[in-house]
N, C-alpha and C. Protein backbone atom coordinates (compact mmCIF):
# COMPACT_ATOMS: atom_id res chain seq x y z
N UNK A 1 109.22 92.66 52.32
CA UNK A 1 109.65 93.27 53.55
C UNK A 1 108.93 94.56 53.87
N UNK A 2 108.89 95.04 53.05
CA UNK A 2 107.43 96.42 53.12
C UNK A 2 108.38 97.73 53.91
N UNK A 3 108.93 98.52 52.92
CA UNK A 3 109.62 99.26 53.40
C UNK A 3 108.75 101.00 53.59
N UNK A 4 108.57 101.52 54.72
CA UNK A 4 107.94 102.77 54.93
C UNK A 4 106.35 101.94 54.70
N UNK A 5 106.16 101.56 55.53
CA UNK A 5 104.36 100.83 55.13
C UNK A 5 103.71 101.49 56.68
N UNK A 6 102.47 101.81 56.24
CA UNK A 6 101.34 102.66 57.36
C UNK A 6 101.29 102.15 58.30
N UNK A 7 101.34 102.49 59.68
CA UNK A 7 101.34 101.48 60.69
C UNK A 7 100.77 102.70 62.16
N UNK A 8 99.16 102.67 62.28
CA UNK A 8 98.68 103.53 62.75
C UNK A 8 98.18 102.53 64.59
N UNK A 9 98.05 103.50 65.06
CA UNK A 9 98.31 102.92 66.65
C UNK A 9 97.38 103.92 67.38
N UNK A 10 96.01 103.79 67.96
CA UNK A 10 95.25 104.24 68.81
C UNK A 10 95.23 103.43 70.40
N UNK A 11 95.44 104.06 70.84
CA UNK A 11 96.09 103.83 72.39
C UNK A 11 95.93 105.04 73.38
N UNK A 12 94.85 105.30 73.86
CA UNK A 12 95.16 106.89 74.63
C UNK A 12 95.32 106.55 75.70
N UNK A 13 96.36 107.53 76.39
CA UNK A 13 97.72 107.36 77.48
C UNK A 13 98.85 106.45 77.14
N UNK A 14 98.51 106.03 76.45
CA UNK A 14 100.02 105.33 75.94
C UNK A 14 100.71 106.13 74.66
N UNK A 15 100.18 106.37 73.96
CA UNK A 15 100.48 106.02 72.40
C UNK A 15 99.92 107.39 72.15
N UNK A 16 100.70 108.85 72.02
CA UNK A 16 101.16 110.08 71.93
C UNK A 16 99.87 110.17 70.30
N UNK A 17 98.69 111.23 70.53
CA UNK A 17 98.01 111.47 69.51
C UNK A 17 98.80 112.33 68.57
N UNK A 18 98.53 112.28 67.06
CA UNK A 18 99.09 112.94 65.96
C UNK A 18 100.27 113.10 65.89
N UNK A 19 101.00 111.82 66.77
CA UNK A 19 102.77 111.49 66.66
C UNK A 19 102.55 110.91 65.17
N UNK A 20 103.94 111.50 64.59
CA UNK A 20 104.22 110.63 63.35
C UNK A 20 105.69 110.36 63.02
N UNK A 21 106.12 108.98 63.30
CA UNK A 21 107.64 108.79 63.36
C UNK A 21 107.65 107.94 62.08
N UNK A 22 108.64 108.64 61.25
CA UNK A 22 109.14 108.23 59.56
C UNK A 22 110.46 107.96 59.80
N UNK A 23 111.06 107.49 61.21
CA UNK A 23 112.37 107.30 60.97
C UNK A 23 112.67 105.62 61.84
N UNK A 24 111.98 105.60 62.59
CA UNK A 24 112.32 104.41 63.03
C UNK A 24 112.00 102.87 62.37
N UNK A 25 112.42 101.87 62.75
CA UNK A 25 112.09 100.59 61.81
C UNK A 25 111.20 99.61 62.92
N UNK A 26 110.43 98.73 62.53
CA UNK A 26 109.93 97.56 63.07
C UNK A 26 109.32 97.13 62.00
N UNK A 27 108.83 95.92 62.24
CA UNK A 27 108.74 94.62 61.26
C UNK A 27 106.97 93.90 62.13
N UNK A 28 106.85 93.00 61.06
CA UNK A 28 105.75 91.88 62.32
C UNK A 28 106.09 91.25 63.22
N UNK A 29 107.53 90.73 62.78
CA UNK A 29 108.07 89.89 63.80
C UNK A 29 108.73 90.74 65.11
N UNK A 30 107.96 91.74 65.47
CA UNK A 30 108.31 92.48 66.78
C UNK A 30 107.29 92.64 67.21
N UNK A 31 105.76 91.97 66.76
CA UNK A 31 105.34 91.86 67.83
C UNK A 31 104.85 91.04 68.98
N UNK A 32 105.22 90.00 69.02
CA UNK A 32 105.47 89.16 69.90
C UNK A 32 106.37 89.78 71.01
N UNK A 33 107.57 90.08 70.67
CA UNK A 33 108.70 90.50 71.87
C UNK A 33 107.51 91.53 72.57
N UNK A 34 107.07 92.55 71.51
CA UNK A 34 105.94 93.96 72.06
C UNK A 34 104.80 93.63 72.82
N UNK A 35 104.28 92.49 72.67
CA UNK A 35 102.90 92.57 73.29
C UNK A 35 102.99 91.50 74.59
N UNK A 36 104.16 90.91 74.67
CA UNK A 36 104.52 90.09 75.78
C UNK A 36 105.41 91.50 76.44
N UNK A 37 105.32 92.26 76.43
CA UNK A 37 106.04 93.75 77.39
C UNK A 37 105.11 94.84 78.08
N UNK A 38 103.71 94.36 76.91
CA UNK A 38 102.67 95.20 77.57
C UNK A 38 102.19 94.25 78.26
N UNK A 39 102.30 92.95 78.06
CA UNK A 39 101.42 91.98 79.16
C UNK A 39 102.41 91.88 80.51
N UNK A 40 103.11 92.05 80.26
CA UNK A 40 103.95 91.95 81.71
C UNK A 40 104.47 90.62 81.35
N UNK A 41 104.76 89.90 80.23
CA UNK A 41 105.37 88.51 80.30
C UNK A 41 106.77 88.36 79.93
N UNK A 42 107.64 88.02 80.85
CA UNK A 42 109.06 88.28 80.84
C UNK A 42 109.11 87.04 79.68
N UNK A 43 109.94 87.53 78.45
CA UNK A 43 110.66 86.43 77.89
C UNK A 43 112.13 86.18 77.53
N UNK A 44 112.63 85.43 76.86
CA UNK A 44 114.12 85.51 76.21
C UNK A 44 114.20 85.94 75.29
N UNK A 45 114.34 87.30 74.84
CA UNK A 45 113.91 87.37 73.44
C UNK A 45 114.92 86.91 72.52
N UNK A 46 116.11 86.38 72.98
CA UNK A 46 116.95 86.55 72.25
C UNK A 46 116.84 85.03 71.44
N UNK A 47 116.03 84.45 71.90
CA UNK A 47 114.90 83.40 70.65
C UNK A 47 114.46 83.53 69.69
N UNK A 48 114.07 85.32 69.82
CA UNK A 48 113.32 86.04 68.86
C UNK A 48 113.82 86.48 67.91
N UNK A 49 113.44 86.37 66.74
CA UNK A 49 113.76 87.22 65.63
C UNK A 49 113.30 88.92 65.76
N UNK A 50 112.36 89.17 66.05
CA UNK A 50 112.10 90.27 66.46
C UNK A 50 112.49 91.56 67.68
N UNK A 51 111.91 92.77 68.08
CA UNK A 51 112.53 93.89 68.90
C UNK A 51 111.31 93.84 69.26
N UNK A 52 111.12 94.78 71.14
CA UNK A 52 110.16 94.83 72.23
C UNK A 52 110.14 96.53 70.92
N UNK A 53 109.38 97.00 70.61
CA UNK A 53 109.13 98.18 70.32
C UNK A 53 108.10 98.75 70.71
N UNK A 54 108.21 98.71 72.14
CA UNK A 54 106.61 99.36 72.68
C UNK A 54 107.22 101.04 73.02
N UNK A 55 108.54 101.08 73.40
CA UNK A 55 109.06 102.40 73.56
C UNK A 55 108.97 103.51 72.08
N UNK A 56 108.76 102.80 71.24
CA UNK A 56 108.88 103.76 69.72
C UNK A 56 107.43 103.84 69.56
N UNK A 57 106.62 102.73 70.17
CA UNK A 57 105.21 103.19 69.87
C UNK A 57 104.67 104.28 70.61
N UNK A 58 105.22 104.54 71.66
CA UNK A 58 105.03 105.21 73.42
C UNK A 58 105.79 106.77 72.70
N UNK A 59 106.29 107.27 71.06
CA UNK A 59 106.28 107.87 70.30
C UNK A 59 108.27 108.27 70.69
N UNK A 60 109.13 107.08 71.36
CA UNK A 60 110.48 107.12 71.17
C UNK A 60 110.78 107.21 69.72
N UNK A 61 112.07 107.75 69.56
CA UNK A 61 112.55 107.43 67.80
C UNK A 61 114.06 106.54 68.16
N UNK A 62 114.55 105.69 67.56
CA UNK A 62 115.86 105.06 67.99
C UNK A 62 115.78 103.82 66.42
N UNK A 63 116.99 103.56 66.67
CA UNK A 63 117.44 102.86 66.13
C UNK A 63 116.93 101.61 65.80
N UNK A 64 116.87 100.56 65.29
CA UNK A 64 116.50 99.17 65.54
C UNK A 64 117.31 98.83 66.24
N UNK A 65 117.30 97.31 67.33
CA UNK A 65 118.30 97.20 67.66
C UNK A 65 119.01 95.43 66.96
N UNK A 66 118.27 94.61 66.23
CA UNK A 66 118.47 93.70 65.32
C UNK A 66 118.70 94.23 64.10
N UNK A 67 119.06 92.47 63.46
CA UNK A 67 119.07 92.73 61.90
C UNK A 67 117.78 91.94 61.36
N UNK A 68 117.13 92.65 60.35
CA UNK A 68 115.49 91.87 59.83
C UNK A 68 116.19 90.95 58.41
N UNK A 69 115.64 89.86 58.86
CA UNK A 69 115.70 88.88 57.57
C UNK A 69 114.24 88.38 56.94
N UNK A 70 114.46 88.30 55.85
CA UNK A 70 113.34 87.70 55.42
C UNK A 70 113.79 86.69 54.01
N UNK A 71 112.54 85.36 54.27
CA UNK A 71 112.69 84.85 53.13
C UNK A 71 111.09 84.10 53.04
N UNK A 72 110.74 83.90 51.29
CA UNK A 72 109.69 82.97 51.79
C UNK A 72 109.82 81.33 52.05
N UNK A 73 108.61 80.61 52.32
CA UNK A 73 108.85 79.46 52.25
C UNK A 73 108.72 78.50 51.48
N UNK A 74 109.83 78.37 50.56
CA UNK A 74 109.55 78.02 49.20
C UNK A 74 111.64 77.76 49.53
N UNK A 75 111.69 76.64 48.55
CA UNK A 75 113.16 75.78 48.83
C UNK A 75 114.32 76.66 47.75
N UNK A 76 113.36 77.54 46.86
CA UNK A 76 114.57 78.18 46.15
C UNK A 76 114.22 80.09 46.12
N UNK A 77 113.47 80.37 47.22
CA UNK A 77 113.52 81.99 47.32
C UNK A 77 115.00 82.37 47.47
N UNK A 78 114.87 83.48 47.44
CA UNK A 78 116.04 84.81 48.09
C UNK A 78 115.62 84.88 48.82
N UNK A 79 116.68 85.20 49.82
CA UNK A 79 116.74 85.65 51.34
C UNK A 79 117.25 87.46 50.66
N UNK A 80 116.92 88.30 51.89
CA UNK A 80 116.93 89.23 52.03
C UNK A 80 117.25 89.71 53.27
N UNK A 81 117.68 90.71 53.80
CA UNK A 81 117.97 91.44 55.07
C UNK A 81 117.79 93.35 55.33
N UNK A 82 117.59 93.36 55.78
CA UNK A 82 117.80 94.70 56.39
C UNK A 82 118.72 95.06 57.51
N UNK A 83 119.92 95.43 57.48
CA UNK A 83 120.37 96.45 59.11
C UNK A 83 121.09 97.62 58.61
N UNK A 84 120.68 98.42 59.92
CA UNK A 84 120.75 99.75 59.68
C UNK A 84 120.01 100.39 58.71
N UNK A 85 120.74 100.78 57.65
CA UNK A 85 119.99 101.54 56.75
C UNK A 85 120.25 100.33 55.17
N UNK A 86 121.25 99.77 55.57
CA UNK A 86 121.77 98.95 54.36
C UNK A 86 120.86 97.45 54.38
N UNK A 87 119.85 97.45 52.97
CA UNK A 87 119.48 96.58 52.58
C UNK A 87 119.97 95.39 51.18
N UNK A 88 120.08 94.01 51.72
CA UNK A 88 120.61 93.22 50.63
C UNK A 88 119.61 92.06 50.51
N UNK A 89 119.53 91.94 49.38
CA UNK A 89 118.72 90.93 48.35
C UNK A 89 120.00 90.08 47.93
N UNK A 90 119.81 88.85 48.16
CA UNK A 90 120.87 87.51 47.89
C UNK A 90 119.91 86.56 46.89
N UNK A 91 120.61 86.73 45.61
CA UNK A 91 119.98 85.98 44.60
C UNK A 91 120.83 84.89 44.00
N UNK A 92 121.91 84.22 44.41
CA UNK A 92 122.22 83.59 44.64
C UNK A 92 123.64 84.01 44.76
N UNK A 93 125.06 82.87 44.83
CA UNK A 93 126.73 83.20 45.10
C UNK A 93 127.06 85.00 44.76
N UNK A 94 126.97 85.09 43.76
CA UNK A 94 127.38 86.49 42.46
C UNK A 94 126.09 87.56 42.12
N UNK A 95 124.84 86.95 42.51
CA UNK A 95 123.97 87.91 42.09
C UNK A 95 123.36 88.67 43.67
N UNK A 96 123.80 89.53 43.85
CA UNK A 96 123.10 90.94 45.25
C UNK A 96 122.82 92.08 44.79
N UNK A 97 121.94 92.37 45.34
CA UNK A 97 121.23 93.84 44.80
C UNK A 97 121.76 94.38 46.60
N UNK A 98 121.89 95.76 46.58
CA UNK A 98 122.39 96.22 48.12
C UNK A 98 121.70 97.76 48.01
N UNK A 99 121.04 98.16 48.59
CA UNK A 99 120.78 99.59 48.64
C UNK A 99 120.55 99.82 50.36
N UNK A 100 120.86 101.54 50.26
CA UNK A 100 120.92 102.24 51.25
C UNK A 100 119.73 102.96 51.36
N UNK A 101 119.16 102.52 52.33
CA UNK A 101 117.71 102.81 52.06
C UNK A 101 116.80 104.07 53.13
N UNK A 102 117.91 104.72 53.17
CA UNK A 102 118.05 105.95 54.04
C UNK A 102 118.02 107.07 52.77
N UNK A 103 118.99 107.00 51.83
CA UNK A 103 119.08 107.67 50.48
C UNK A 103 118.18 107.54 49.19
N UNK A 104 117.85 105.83 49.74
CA UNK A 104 117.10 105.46 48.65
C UNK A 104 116.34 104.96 48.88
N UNK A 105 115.09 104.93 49.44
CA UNK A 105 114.20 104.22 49.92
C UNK A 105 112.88 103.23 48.65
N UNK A 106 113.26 103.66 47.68
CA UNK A 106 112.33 102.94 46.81
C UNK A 106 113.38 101.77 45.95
N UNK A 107 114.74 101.87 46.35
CA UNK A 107 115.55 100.87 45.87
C UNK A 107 115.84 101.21 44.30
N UNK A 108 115.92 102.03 44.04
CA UNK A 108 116.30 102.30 42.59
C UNK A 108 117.95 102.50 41.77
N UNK A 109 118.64 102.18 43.41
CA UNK A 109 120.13 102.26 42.78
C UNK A 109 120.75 101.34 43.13
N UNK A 110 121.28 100.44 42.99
CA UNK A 110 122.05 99.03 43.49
C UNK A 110 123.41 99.27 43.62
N UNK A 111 123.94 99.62 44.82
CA UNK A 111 125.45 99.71 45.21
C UNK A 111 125.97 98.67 45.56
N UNK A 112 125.68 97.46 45.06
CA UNK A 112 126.55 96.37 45.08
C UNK A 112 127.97 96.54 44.50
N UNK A 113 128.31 96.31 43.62
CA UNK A 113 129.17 96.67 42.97
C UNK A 113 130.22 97.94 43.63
N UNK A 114 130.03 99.08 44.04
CA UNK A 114 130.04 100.46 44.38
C UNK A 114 130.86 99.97 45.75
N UNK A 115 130.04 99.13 46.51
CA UNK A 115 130.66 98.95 47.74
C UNK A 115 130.69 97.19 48.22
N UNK A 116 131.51 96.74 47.64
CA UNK A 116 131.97 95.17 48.06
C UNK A 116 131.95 94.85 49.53
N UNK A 117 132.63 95.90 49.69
CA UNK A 117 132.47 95.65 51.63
C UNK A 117 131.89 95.72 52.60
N UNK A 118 130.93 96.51 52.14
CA UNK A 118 129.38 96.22 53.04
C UNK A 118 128.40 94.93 52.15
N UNK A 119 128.85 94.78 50.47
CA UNK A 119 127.90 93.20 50.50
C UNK A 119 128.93 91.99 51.35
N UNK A 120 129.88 92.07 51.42
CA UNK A 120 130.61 90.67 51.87
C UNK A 120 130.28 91.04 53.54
N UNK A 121 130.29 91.92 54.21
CA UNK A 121 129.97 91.82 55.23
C UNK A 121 128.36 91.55 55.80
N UNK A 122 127.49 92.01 54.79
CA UNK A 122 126.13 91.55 55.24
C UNK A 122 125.58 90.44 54.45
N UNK A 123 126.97 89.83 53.54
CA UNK A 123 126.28 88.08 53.05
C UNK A 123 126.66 87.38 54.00
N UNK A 124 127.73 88.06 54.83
CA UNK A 124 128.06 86.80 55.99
C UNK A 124 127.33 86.83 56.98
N UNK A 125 126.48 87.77 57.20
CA UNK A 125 125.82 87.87 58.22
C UNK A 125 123.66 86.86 57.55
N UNK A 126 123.72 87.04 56.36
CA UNK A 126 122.90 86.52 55.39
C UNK A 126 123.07 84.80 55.54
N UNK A 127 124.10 84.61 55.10
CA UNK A 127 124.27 83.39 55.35
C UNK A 127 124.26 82.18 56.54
N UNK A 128 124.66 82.83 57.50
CA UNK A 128 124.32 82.73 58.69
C UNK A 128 123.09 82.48 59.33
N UNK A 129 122.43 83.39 58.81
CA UNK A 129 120.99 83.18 59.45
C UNK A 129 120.14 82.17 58.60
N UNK A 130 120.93 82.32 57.23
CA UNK A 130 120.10 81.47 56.47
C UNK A 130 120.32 79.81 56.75
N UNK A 131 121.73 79.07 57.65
CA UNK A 131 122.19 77.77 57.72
C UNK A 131 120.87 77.89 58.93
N UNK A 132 120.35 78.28 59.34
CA UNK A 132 119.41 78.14 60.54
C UNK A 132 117.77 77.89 59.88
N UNK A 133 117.54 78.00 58.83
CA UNK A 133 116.36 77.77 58.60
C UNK A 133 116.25 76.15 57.69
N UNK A 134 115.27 75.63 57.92
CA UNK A 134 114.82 74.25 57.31
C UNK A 134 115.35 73.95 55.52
N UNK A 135 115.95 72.67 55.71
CA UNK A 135 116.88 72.51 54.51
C UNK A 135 115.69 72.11 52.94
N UNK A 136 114.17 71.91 53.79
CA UNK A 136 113.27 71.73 52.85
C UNK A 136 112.14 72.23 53.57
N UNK A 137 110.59 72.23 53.11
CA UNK A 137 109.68 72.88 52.89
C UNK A 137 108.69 72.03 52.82
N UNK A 138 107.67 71.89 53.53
CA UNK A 138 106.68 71.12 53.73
C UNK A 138 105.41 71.88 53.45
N UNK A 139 105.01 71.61 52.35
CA UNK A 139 103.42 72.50 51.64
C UNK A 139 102.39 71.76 52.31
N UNK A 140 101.50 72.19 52.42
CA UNK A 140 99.83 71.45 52.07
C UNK A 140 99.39 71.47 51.22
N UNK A 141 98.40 71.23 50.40
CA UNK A 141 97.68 70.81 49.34
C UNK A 141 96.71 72.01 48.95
N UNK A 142 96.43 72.88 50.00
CA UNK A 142 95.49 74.06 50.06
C UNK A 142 94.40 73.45 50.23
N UNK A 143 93.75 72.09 49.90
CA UNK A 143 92.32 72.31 49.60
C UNK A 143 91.65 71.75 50.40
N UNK A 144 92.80 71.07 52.03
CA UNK A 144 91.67 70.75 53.17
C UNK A 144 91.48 69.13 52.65
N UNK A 145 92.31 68.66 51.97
CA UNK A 145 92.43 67.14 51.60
C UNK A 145 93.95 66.74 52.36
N UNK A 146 93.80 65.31 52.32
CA UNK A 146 95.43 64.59 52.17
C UNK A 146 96.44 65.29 51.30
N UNK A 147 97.17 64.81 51.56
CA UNK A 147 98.66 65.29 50.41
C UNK A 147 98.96 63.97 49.75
């Protein structure tokens, strides 16, 4: 998920020189919603997994306004999430790692345990997103052959 990762933006008249915002969030999957906003292309985003964040690039600071999930594509990863500041790792029924990643940004303290009620509220929100993704996984071979 790449938490606090470099994300540099040359743009003059748009995009505010020697701005540096360490507080706001976006992901990859925002830019699609973002670059269909600078093109002028109206969409639904609400298709999207992702946020229009052309206003935080334009050097706004705000909030996210989703929750970021991630998993890979592979039939027995962890899913993971981000909202707000509270991040959870789902390793399977009983095993969550949960950190607050406002306090802790390198993940070194696991308040699972500490606080039950923010993991049961963001496995349900985990789970959820997760009945939406493909019940199996279709590889290629890598090498530019049949399967």
């Amino acid at each position: 998920g790449g938490v606090r990762s470099p994300f540099i933006i040359r743009w003059p008249g748009q995009v505010p020189a020697n701005h540096v915002n360490d507080t706001s969030v976006f992901s990859g999957v925002d830019w699609l919603p973002t670059l269909c906003a600078i093109a002028g292309i109206d969409i639904d985003t609400r298709d999207l997994d992702g946020d229009n964040v052309l206003d935080i690039w334009q050097g706004a600071t705000r909030s996210r306004e989703g929750t970021l999930f991630w998993k890979t594509n592979s039939d027995n990863s962890a899913p993971a999430m981000r909202d707000g500041n509270w991040k959870l790792h789902a390793f399977g029924r009983n095993a969550v790692e949960l950190y607050d990643l406002e306090r802790d940004p390198g993940e070194r303290h696991n308040l699972a345990e500490t606080r039950p009620e923010i993991v049961q509220q963001l496995t349900k929100k985990l789970e959820a997103w997760t009945t939406t993704l493909p019940g199996n996984y279709i590889h290629g071979s890598g090498g530019g052959g049949e399967d």
